[in-house]
Structure formats: structure tokens, C-alpha cells
C-alpha atoms as a PDB file:
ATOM      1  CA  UNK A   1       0.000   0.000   0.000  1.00  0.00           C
ATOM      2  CA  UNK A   2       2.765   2.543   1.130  1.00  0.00           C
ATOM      3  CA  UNK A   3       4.585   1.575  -2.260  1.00  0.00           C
ATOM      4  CA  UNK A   4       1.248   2.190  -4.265  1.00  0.00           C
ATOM      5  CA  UNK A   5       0.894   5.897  -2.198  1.00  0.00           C
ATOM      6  CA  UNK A   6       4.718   6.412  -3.397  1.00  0.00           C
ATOM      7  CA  UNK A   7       3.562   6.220  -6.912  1.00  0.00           C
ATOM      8  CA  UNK A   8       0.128   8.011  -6.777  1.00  0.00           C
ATOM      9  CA  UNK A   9       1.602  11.128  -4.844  1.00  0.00           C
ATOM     10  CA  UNK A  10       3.770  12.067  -7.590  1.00  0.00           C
ATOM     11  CA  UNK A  11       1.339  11.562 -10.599  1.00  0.00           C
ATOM     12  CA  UNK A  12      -1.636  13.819  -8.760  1.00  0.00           C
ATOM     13  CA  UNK A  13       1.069  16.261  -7.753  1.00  0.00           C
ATOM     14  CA  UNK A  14       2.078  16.470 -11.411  1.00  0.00           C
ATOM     15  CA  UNK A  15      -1.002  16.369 -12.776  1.00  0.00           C
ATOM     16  CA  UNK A  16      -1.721  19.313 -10.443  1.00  0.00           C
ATOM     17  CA  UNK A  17       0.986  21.210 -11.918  1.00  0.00           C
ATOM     18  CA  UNK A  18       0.651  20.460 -15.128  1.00  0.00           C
ATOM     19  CA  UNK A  19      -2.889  21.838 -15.598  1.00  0.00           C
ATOM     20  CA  UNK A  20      -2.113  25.368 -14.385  1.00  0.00           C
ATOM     21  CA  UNK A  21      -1.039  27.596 -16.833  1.00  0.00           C
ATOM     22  CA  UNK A  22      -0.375  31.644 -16.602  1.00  0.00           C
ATOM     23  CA  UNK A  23      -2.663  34.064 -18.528  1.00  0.00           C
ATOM     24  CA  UNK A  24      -0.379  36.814 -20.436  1.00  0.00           C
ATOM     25  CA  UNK A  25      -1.606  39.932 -18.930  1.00  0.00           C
ATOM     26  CA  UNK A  26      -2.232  42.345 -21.823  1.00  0.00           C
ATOM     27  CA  UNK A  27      -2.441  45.980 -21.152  1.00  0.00           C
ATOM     28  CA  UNK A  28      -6.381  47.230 -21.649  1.00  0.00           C
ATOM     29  CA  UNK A  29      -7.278  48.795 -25.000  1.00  0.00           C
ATOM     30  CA  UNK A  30      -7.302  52.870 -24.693  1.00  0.00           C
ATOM     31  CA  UNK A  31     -10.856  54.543 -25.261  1.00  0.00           C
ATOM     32  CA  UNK A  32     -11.996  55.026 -28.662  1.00  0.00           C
ATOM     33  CA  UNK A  33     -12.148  58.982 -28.835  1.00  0.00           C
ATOM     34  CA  UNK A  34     -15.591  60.633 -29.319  1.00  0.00           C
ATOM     35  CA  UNK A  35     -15.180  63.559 -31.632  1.00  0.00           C
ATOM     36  CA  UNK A  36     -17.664  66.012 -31.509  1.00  0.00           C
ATOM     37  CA  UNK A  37     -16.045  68.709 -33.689  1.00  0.00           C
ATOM     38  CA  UNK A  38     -16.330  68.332 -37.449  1.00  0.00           C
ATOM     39  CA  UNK A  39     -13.991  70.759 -38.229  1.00  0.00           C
ATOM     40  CA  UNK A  40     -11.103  69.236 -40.588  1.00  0.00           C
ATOM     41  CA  UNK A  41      -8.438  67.631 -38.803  1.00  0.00           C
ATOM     42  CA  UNK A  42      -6.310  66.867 -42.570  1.00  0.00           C
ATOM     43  CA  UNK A  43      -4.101  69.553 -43.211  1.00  0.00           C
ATOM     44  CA  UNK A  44      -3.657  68.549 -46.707  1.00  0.00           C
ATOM     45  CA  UNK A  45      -4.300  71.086 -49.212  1.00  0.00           C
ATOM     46  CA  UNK A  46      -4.629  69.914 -52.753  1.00  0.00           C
ATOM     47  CA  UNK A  47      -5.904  71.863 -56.156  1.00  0.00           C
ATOM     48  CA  UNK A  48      -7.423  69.488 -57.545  1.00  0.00           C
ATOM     49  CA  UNK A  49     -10.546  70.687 -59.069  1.00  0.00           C
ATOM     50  CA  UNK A  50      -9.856  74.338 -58.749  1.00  0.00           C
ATOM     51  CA  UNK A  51     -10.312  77.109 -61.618  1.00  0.00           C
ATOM     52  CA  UNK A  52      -8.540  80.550 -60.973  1.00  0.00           C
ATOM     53  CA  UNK A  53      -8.582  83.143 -63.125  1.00  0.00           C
ATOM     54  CA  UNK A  54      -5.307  85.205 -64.004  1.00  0.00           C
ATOM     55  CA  UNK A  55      -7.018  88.923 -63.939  1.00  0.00           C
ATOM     56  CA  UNK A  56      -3.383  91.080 -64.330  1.00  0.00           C
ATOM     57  CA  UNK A  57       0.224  90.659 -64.073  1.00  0.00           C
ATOM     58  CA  UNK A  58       3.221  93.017 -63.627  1.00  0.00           C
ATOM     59  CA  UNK A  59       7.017  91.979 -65.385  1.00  0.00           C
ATOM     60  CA  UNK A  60       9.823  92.672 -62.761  1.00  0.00           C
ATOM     61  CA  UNK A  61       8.852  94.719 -59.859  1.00  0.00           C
ATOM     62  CA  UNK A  62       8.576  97.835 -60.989  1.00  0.00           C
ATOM     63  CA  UNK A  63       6.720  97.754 -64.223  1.00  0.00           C
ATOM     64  CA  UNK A  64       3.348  98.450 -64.897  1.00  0.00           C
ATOM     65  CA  UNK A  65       0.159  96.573 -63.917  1.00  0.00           C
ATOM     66  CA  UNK A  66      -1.299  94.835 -67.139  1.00  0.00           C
ATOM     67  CA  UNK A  67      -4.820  92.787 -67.331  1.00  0.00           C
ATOM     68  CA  UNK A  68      -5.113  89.546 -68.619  1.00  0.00           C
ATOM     69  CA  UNK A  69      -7.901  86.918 -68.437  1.00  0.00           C
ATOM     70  CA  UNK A  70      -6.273  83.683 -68.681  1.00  0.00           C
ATOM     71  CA  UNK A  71      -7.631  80.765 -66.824  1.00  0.00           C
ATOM     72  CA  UNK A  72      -5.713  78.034 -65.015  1.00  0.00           C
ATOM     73  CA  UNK A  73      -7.983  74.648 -63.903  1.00  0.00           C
ATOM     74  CA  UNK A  74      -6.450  71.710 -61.976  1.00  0.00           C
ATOM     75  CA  UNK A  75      -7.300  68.991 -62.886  1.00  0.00           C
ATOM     76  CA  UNK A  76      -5.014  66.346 -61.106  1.00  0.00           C
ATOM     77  CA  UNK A  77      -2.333  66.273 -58.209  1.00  0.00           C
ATOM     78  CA  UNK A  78       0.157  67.011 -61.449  1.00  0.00           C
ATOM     79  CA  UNK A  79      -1.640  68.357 -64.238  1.00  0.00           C
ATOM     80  CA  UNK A  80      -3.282  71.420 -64.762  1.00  0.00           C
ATOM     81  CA  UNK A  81      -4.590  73.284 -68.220  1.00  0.00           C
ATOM     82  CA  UNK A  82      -3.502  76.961 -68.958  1.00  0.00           C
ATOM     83  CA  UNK A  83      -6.180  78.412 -71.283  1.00  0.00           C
ATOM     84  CA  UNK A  84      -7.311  75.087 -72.167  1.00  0.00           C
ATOM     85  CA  UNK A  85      -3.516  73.582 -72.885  1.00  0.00           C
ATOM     86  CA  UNK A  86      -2.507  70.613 -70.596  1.00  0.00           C
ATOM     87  CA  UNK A  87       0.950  70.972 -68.747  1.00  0.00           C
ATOM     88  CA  UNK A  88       2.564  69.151 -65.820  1.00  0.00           C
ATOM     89  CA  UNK A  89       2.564  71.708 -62.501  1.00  0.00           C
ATOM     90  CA  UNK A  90       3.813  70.961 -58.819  1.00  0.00           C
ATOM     91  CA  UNK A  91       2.553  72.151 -55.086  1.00  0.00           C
ATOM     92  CA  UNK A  92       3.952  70.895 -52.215  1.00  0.00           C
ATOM     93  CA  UNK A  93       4.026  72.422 -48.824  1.00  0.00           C
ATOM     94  CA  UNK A  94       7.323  74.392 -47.257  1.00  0.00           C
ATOM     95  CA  UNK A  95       8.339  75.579 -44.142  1.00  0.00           C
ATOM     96  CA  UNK A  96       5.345  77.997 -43.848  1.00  0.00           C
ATOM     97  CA  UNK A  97       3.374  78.378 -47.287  1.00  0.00           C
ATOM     98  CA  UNK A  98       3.621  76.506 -50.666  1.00  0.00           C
ATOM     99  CA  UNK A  99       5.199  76.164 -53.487  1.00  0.00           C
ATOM    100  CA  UNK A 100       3.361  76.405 -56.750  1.00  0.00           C
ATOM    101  CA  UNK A 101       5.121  75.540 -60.514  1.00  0.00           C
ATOM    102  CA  UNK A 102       3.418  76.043 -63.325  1.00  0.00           C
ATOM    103  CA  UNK A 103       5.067  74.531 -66.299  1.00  0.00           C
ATOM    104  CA  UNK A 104       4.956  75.785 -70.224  1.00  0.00           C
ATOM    105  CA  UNK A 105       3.089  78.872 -69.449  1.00  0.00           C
ATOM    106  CA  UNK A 106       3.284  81.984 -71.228  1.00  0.00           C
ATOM    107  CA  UNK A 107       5.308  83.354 -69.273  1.00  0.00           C
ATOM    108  CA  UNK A 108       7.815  80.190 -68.902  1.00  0.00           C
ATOM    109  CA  UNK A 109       8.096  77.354 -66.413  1.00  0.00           C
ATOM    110  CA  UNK A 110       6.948  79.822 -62.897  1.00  0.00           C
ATOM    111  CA  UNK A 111       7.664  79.146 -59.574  1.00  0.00           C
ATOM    112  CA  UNK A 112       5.858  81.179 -56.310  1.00  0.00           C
ATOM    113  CA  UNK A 113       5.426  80.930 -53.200  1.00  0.00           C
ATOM    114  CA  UNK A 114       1.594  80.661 -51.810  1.00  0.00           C
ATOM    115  CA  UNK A 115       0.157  81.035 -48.230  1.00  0.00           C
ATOM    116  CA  UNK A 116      -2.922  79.177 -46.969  1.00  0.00           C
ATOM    117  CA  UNK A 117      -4.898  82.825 -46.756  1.00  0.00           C
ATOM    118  CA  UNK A 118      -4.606  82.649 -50.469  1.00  0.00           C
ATOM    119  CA  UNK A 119      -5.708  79.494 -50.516  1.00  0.00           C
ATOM    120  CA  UNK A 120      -8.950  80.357 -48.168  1.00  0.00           C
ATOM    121  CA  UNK A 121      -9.448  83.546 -49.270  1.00  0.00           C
ATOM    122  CA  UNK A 122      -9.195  82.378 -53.077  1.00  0.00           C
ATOM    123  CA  UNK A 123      -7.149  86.164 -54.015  1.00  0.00           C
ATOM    124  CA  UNK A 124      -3.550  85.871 -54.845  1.00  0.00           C
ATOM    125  CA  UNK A 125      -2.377  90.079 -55.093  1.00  0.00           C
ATOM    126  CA  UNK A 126       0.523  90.312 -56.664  1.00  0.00           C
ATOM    127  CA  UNK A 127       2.796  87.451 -55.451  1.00  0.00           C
ATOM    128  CA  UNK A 128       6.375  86.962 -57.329  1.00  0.00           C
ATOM    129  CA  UNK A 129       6.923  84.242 -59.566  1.00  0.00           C
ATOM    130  CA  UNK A 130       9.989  83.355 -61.268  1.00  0.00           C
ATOM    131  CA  UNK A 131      10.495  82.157 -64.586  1.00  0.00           C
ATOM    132  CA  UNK A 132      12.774  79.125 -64.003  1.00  0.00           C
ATOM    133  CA  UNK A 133      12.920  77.637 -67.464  1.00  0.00           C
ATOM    134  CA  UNK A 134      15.574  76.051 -68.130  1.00  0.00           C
ATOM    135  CA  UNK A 135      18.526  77.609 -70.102  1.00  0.00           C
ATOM    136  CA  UNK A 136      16.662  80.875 -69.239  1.00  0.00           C
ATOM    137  CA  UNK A 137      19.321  82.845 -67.386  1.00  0.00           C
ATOM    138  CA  UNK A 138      17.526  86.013 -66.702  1.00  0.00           C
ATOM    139  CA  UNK A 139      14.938  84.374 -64.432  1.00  0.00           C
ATOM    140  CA  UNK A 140      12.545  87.536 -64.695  1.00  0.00           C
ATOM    141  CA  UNK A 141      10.083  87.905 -61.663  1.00  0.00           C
ATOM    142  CA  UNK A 142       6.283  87.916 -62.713  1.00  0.00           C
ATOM    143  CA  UNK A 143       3.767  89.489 -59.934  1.00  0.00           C
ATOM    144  CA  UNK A 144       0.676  87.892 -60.779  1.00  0.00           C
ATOM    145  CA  UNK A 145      -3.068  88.912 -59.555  1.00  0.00           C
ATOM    146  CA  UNK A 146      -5.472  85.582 -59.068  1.00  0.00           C
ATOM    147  CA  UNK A 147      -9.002  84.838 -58.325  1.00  0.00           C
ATOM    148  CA  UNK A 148     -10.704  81.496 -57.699  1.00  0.00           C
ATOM    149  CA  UNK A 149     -13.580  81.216 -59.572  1.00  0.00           C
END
């Protein structure tokens, strides 16, 4: 009998053992937020879509103040039309505006620099851009005058 209780002891003590097992403690998932305000949260601006009209524009900074009535439409993240004519443009954010190319304008390939209250307001007065074209050496500012439509 004391032989048979030598035997059993062991097996029901590792039996005992070897149904416990430890539960990973996982940390508890944080609240989902509740947002109430439907203001934008994306600070993304694009063009896409847009249609501004080029109302007058000034050669170098000093000259005089001539109308035009071209219009400029966006009509993907990298093409735009210029009066109808489809060219490649850029924007892309910088430190604290944007930059806006338009490519194979009349007035050259033009580079400027664009705030959001342009962007908002939908009036760009007289902002420099700079014909960068390439193998054009001059690179002559144009002051351009903008309104979304």
C-alpha cells in the first residue's frame, strides 16, 4: 500500500501542476475617442478641381500693372490646363506656405510661393513668380493677380 501511495503522490502532484497555466496579462485597449467637432483635422491642401482666373500681371517689380484673363484649372495632383492647354505643374508644402510651378506657361516654367490665406481667401495680389525655365538665365520675376472662380 505505502509503495502504491509512493507512486500516486507524484502523478496527482504532477497532474496538479501540469494543468495550471499563466494568462499573459495584456495591457487594456485605450478609449476610442468621441469627436464632436467636425472641423477638418487633414491639413492637406490639394488643387485638384480648382479654376482661378489670371485677372493682371506686372514683369519685374517695378513695371506696370497689365490685365489679362487667362484661366488656369487643376485637374489632377500634377496636371493642370492653362487656357485650355494641358501641362505638368507641382505644389507641395514648405516651411510655412507653398510652393506652386506652373510649367509651359506663357510666361515660362513659374515658380511662387503661396500662403494658406490665399488658398482660403481664393485672391492671390501680386505674389512673385519666377520664370525658371531652363537655359533661361535672366529668371525675370512675374507678380501675378489671381481669383478662384
Amino acid at each position: 500500500m505505502i509503495n502504491c501511495i509512493k507512486y500516486i503522490t507524484p502523478l496527482v502532484l504532477l497532474m496538479g501542476l501540469s494543468s495550471c497555466y499563466k494568462e499573459d496579462i495584456q495591457p487594456p485597449n485605450p478609449p476610442t475617442p468621441i469627436i464632436t467637432d467636425s472641423t477638418q483635422i487633414d491639413s492637406t491642401y490639394n488643387l485638384i478641381g480648382q479654376v482661378w482666373v489670371i485677372s493682371s500681371y506686372r514683369i519685374g517689380e517695378f513695371g506696370e500693372i497689365l490685365p489679362l484673363n487667362d484661366t488656369i484649372e487643376f485637374i489632377s495632383s500634377n496636371q493642370y490646363t492653362y487656357n485650355g492647354s494641358q501641362s505638368p505643374y507641382s505644389f507641395y508644402p514648405t516651411a510655412s506656405a507653398f510652393n506652386l510651378t506652373l510649367n509651359y506657361t506663357p510666361f515660362g516654367n513659374i515658380s511662387g510661393t503661396i500662403y494658406a490665406g490665399n488658398l482660403f481667401t481664393g485672391e492671390i495680389n501680386g505674389l512673385k513668380f519666377t520664370d525658371i525655365t531652363f537655359g533661361s538665365g535672366n529668371q525675370t520675376n512675374y507678380y501675378l493677380w489671381m481669383t478662384k472662380q
